[in-house]
Protein backbone atom coordinates (compact mmCIF):
# COMPACT_ATOMS: atom_id res chain seq x y z
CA UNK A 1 116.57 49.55 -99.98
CA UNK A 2 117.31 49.26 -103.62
CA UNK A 3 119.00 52.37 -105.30
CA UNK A 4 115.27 53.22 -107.03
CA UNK A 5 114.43 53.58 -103.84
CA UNK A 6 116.87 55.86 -102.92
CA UNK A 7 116.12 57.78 -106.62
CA UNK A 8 112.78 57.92 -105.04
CA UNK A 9 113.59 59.78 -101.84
CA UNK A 10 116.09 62.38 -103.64
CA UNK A 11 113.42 63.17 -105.60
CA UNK A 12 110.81 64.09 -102.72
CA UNK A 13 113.54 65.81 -101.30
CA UNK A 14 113.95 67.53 -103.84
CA UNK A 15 110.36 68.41 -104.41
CA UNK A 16 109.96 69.26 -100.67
CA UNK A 17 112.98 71.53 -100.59
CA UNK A 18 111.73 73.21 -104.18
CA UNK A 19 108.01 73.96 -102.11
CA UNK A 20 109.08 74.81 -98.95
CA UNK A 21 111.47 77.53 -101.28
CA UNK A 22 108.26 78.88 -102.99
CA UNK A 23 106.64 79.21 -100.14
CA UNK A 24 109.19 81.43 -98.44
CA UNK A 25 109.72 83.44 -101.58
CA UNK A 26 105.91 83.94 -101.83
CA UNK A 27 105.68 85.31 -98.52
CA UNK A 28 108.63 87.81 -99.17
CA UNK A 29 107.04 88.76 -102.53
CA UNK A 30 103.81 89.34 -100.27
CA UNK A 31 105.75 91.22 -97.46
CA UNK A 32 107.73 93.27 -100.74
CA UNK A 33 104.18 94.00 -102.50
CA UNK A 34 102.60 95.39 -98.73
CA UNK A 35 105.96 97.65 -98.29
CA UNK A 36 105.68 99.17 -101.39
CA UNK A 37 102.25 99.81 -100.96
CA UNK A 38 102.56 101.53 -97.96
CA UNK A 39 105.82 103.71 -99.82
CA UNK A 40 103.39 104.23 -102.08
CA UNK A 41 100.27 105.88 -100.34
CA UNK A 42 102.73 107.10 -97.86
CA UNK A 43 103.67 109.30 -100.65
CA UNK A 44 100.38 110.20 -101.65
CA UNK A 45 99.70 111.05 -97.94
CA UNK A 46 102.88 113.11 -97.61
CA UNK A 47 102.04 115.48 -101.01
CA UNK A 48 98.34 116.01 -99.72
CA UNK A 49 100.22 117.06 -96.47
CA UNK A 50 102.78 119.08 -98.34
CA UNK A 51 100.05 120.96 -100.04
CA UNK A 52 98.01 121.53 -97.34
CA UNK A 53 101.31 123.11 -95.60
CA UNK A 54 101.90 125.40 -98.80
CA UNK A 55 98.28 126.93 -98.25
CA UNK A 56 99.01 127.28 -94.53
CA UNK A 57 102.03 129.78 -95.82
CA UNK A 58 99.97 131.44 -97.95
CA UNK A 59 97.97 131.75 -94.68
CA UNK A 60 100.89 133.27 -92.79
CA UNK A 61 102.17 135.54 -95.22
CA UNK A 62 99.41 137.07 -95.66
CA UNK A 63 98.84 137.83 -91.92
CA UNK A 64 102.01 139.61 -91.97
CA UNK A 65 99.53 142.67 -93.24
CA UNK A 66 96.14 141.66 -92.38
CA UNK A 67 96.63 140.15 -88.77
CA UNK A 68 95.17 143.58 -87.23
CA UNK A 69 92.34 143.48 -89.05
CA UNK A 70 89.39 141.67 -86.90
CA UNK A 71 87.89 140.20 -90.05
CA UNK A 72 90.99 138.66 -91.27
CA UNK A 73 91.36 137.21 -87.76
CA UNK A 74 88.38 135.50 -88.01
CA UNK A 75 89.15 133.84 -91.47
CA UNK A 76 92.34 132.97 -90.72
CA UNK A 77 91.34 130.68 -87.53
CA UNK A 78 88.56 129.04 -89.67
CA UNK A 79 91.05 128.34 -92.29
CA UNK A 80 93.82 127.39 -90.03
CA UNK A 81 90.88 124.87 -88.20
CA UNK A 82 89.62 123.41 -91.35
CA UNK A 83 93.32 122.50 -92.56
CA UNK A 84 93.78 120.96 -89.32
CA UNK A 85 91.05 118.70 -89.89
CA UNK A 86 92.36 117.84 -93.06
CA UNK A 87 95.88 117.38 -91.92
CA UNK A 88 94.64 115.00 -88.83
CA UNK A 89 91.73 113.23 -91.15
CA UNK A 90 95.27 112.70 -93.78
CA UNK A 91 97.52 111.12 -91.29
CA UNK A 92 94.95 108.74 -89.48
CA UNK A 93 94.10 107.22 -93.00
CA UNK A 94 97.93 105.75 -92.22
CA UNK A 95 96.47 103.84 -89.95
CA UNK A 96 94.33 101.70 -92.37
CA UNK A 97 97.44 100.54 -94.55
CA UNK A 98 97.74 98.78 -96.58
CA UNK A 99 93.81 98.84 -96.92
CA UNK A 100 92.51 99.60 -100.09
CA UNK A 101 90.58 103.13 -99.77
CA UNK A 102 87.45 103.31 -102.04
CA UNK A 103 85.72 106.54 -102.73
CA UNK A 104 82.86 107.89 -100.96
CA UNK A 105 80.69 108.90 -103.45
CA UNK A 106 77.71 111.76 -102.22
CA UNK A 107 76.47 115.14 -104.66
CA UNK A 108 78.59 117.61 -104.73
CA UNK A 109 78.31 121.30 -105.76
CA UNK A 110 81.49 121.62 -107.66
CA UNK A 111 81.05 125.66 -107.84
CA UNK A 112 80.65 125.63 -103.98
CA UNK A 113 83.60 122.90 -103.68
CA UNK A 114 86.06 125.08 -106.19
CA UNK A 115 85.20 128.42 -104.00
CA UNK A 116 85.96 126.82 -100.64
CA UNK A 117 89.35 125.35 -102.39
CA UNK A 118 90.03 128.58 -103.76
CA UNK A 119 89.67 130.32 -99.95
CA UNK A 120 92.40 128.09 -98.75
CA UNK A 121 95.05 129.75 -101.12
CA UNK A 122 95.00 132.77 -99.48
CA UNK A 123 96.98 135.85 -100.65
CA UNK A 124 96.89 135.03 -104.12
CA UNK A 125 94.03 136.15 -106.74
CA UNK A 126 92.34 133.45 -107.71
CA UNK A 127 88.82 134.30 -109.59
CA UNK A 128 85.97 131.91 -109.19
CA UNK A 129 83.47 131.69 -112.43
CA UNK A 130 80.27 129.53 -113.33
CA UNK A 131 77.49 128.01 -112.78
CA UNK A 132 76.63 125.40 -109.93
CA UNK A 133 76.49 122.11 -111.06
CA UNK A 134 75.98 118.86 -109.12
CA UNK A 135 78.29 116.07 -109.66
CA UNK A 136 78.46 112.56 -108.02
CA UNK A 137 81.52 112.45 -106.58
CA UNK A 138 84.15 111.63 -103.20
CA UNK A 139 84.27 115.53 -102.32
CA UNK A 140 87.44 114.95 -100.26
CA UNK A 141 89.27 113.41 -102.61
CA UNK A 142 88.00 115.85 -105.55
CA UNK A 143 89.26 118.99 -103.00
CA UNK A 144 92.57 117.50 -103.67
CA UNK A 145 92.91 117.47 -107.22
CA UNK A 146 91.12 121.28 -107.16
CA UNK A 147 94.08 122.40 -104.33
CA UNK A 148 96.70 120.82 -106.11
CA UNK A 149 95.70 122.14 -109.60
CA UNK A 150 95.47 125.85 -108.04
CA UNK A 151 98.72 125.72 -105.75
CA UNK A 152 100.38 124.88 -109.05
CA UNK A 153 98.54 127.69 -111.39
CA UNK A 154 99.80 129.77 -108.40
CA UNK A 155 103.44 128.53 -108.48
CA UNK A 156 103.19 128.74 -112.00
CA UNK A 157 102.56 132.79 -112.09
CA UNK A 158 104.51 133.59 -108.87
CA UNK A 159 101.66 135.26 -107.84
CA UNK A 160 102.03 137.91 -110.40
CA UNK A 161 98.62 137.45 -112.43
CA UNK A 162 95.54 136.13 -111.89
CA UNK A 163 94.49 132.25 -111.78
CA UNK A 164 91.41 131.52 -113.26
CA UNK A 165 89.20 129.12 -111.79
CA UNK A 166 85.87 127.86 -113.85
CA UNK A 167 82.59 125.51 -113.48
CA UNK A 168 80.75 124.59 -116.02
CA UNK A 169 78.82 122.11 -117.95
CA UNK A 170 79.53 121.19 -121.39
CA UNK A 171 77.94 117.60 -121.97
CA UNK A 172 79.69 116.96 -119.04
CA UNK A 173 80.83 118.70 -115.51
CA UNK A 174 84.28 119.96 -115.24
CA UNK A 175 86.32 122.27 -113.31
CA UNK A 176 88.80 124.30 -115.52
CA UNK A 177 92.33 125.81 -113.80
CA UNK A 178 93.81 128.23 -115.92
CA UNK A 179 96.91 130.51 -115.39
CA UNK A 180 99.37 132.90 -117.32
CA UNK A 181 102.68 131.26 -116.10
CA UNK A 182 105.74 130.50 -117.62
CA UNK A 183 104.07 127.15 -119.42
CA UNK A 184 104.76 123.61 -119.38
CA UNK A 185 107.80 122.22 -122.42
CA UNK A 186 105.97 120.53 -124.93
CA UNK A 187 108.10 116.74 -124.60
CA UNK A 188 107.47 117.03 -121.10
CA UNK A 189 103.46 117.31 -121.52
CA UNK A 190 103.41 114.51 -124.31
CA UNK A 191 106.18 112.32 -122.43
CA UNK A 192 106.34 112.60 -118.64
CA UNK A 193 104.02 115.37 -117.12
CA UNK A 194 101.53 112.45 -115.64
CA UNK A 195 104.59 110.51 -113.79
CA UNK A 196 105.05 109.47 -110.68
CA UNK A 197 108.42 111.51 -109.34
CA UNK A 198 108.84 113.51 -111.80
CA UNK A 199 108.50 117.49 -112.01
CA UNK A 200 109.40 120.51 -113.61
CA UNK A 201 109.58 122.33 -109.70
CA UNK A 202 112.91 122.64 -107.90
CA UNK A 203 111.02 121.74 -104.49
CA UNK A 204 108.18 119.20 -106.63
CA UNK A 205 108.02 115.54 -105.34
CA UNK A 206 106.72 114.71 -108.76
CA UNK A 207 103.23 113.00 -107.68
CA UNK A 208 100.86 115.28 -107.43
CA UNK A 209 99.52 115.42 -111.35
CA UNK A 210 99.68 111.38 -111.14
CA UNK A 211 97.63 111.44 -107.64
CA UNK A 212 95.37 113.76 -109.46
CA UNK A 213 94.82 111.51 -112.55
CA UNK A 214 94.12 108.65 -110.53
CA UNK A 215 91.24 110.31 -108.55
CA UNK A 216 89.73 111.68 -111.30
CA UNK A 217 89.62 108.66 -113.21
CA UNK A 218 88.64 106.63 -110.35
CA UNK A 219 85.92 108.58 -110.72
CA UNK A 220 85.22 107.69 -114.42
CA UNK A 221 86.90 111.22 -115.33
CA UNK A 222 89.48 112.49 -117.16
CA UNK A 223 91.93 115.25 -117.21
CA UNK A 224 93.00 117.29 -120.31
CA UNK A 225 95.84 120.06 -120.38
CA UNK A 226 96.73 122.41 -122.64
CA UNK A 227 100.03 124.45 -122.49
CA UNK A 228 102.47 126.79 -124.22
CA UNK A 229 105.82 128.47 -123.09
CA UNK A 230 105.23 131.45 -121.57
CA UNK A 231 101.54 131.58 -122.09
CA UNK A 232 100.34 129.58 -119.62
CA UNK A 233 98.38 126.39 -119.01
CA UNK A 234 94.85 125.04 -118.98
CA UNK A 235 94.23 121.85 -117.02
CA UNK A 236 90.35 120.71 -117.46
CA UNK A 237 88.84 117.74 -114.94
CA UNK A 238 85.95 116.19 -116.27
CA UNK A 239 83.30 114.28 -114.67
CA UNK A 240 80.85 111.80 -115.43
CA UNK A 241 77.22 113.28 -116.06
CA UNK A 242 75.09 113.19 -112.76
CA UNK A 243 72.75 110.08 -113.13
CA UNK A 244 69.02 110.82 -113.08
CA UNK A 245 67.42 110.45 -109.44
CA UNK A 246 70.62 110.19 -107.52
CA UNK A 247 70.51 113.30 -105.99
């Protein structure tokens, strides 16, 4: 063998080392990329649980004073068996990881949807206002964003005035939360309320507003907000118009 053919082999070595190297660091990128995405929804799945548990409370706390009364009974095991529904539809979604989840799009009666959301914060005055409109949208995933706004209207107030709930149309559908609390700091709105991991709450995991951005805009929505110390805030989803002949 002449020394260019030596150069020669080096060189294939060289390449061959250099490929088989990419190929294990692409497969650990891959393997990093499917971990965080399960941290990620994970995450997602452990706030839907954690607000789901928060409503159960409510639940509880209100028994406390109710629990005689046969009515109460009654709502309180149809409440307690639709958030176990929720809670065991949540956790067997964990199953499907890292699938991507897309929505499942049917009519839904946003009035009706923000009522039934409404009943699952029990113990706290929430009024219900407007007019029934139909939008085309995953009604699951839209219950979550509706929960999550009210449970943090409610936090908000500490219970101490009303949380206003409205449905309406205006060009387009939207559900309006609006509360009386202690507000949200301006920098924080502009900068950081939208986050991931970030919150103004002692006991917040700091996902829920970004969860709650990403479903409505996956539905071709938006969210606006509207805030001032010790006034309150106004959080407004809106919804894409309701496509002739879908319904």
């Amino acid at each position: 063998y002449t020394h260019e053919d030596f150069d020669l082999m080096r060189t294939l070595a060289k390449q061959a080392s250099s490929a088989l190297l990419n190929l294990r660091l692409s497969d650990q990128l891959a393997c990093a990329r499917e971990l965080a995405a399960i941290g990620k929804v994970s995450t997602f799945v452990m706030h839907d649980l954690k607000n789901l548990v928060s409503a159960v409370s409510l639940l509880l706390e209100n028994a406390q004073e109710h629990i005689s009364v046969p009515a109460f009974q009654n709502d309180l095991l149809m409440s307690l068996g639709n958030t176990v529904i929720k809670m065991r539809t949540i956790i067997s979604r964990l199953k499907h990881l890292p699938e991507k989840e897309t929505l499942q799009l049917t009519p839904v009666d946003l009035l009706q949807m923000a009522h039934d959301t409404a009943a699952m914060v029990t113990g706290r005055t929430l009024e219900v206002t407007g007019i029934s409109v139909i939008a085309e949208a995953d009604r699951e995933e839209l219950q979550k964003v509706a929960l999550n706004l009210m449970l943090n209207a409610v936090e908000a107030t500490d219970g101490s005035t009303p949380v206003r709930v409205e449905v309406g149309e205006n060009g387009s559908p939207f559900i309006r939360v609006k509360d009386e609390g202690c507000g949200i700091p301006a920098a924080f709105l502009q900068h950081v309320l939208f986050k991931p991991f970030t919150s103004t709450k002692k006991q917040g995991m700091g996902i829920g507003l970004f969860q709650s951005r990403q479903i409505v805009e996956a539905h071709g929505g938006r969210i606006e907000v509207e805030s001032r110390i010790d006034h309150g805030t106004e959080f407004t989803v809106w919804l894409p118009k309701m496509q002739p002949g879908t319904v």
